[in-house]
C-alpha atoms as a PDB file:
ATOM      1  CA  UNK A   1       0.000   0.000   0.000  1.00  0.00           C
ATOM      2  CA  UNK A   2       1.425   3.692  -0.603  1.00  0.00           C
ATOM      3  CA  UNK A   3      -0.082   6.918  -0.650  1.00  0.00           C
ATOM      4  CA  UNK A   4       0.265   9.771  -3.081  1.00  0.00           C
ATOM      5  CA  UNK A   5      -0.567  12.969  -4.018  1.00  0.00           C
ATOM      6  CA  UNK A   6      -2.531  12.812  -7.477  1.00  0.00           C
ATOM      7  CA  UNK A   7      -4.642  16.199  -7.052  1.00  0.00           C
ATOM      8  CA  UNK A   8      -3.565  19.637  -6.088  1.00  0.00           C
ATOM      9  CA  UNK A   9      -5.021  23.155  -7.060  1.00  0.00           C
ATOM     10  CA  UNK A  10      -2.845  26.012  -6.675  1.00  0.00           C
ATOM     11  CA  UNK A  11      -4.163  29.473  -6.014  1.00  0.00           C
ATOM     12  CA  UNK A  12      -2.026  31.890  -6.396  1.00  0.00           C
ATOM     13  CA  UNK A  13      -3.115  35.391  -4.183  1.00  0.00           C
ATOM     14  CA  UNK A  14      -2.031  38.760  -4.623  1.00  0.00           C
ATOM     15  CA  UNK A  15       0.943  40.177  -2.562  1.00  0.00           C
ATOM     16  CA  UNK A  16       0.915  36.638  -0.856  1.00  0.00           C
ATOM     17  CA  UNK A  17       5.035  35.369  -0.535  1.00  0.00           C
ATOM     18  CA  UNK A  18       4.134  31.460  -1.275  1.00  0.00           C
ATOM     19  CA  UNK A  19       1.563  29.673  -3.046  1.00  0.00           C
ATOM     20  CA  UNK A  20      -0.270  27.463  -1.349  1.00  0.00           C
ATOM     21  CA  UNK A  21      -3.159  24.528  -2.881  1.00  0.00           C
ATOM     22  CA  UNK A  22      -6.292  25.117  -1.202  1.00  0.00           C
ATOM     23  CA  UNK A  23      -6.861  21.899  -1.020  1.00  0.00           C
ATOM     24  CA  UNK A  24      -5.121  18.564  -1.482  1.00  0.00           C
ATOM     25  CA  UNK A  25      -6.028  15.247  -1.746  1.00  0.00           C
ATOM     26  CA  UNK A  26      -3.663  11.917  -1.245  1.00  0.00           C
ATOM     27  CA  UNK A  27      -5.178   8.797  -2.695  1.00  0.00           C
ATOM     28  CA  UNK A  28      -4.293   5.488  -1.595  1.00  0.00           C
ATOM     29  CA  UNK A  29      -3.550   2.489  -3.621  1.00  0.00           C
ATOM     30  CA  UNK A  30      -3.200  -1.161  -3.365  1.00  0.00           C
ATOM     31  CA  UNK A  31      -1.261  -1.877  -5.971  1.00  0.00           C
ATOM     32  CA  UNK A  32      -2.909  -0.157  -8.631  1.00  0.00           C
ATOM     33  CA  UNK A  33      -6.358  -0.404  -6.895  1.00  0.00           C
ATOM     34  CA  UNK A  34      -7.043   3.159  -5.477  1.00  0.00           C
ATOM     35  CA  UNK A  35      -8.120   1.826  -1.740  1.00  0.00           C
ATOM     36  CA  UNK A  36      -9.116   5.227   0.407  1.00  0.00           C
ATOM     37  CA  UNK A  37      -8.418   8.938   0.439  1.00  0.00           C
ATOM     38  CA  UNK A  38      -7.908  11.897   2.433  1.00  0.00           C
ATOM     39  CA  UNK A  39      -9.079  15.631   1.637  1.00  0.00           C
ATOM     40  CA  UNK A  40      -7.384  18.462   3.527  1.00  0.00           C
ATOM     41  CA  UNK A  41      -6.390  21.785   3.081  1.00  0.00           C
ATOM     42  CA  UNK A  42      -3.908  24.838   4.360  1.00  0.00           C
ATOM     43  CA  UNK A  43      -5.428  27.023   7.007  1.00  0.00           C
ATOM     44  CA  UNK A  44      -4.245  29.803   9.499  1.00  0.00           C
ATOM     45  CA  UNK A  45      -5.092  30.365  12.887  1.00  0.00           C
ATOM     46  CA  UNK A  46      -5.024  33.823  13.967  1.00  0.00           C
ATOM     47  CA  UNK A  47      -5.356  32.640  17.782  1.00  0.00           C
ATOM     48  CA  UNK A  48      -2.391  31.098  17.260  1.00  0.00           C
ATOM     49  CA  UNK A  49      -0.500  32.904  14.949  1.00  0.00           C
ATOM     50  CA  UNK A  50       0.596  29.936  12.528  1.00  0.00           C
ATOM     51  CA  UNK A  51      -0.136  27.555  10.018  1.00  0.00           C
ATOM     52  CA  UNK A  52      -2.175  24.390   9.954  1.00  0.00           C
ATOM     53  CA  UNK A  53      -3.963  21.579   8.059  1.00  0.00           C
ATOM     54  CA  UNK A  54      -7.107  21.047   8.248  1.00  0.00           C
ATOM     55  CA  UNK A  55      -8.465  17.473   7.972  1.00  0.00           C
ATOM     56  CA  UNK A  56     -11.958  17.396   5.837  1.00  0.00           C
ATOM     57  CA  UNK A  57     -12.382  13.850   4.814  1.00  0.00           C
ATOM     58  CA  UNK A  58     -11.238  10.525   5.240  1.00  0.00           C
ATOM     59  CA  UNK A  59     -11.988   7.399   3.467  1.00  0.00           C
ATOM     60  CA  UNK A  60     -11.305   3.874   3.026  1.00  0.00           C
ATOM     61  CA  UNK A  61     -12.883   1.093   1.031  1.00  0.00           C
ATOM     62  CA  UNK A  62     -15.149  -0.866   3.139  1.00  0.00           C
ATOM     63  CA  UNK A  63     -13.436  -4.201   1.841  1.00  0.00           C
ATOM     64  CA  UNK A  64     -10.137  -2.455   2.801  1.00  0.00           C
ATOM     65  CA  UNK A  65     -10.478  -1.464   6.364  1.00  0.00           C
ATOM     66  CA  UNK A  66      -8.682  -3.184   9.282  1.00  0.00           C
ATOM     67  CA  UNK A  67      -5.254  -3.429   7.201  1.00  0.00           C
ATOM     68  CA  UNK A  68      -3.820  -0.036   8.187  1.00  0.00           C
ATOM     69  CA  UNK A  69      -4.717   2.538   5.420  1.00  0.00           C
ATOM     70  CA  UNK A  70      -6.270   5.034   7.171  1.00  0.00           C
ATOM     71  CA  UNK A  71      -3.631   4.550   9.803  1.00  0.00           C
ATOM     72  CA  UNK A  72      -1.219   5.138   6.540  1.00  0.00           C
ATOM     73  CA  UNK A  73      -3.088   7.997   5.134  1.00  0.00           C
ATOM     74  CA  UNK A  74      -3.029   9.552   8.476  1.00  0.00           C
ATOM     75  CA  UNK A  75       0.814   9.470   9.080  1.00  0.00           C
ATOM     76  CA  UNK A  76       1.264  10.922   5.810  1.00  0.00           C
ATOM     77  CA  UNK A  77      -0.692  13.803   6.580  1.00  0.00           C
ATOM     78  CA  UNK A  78       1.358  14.210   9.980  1.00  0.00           C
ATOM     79  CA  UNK A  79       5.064  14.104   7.877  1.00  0.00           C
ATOM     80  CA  UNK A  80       3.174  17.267   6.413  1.00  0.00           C
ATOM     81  CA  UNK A  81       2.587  18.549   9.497  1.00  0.00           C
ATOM     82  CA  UNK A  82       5.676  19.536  11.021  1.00  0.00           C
ATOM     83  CA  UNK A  83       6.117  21.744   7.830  1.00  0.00           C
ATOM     84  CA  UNK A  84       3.015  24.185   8.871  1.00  0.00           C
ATOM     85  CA  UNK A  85       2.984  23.297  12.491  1.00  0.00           C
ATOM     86  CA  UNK A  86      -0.244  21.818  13.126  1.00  0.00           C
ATOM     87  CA  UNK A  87      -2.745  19.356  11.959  1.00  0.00           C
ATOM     88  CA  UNK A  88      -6.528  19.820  13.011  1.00  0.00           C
ATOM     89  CA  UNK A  89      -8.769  16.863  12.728  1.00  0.00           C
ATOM     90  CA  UNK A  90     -12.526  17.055  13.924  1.00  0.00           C
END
């Protein structure tokens, strides 16, 4: 099983120093099989004064559960993580 990125939109603001997708989506595949998903995109907390991800949607096949995708999807998401400091999931 792997996960990777196979959609991102970039939006491109005015006066803004980076680009950033507002929203991304990382597939996962078994094998070729795409398996489960996860939808998130960039945020910024003014509270806190940093950057985030913000976790919309998570799937996985019903015939694929219980063998550690979402678990895989997940960590993927939290190697982004570090990069924009924090990773809300609700």
């Amino acid at each position: 099983m792997e996960c990777a990125t196979t959609i991102k939109m970039s939006l491109t603001v005015p006066g803004a120093s980076s680009i950033l997708p507002p929203a991304e989506v990382r597939f996962a595949y078994d094998g070729e099989t795409p398996v489960g998903f996860t939808l998130f995109y960039h945020n910024y907390s003014t509270f806190l004064g940093r950057r985030g991800l913000f976790l919309e949607d998570l799937f996985v096949m019903p015939e694929a559960r219980g063998k550690g995708i979402g678990y895989a999807l997940l960590s993927a998401l939290a190697e982004i993580a570090p990069a924009v400091h924090r990773l809300t999931i609700l």
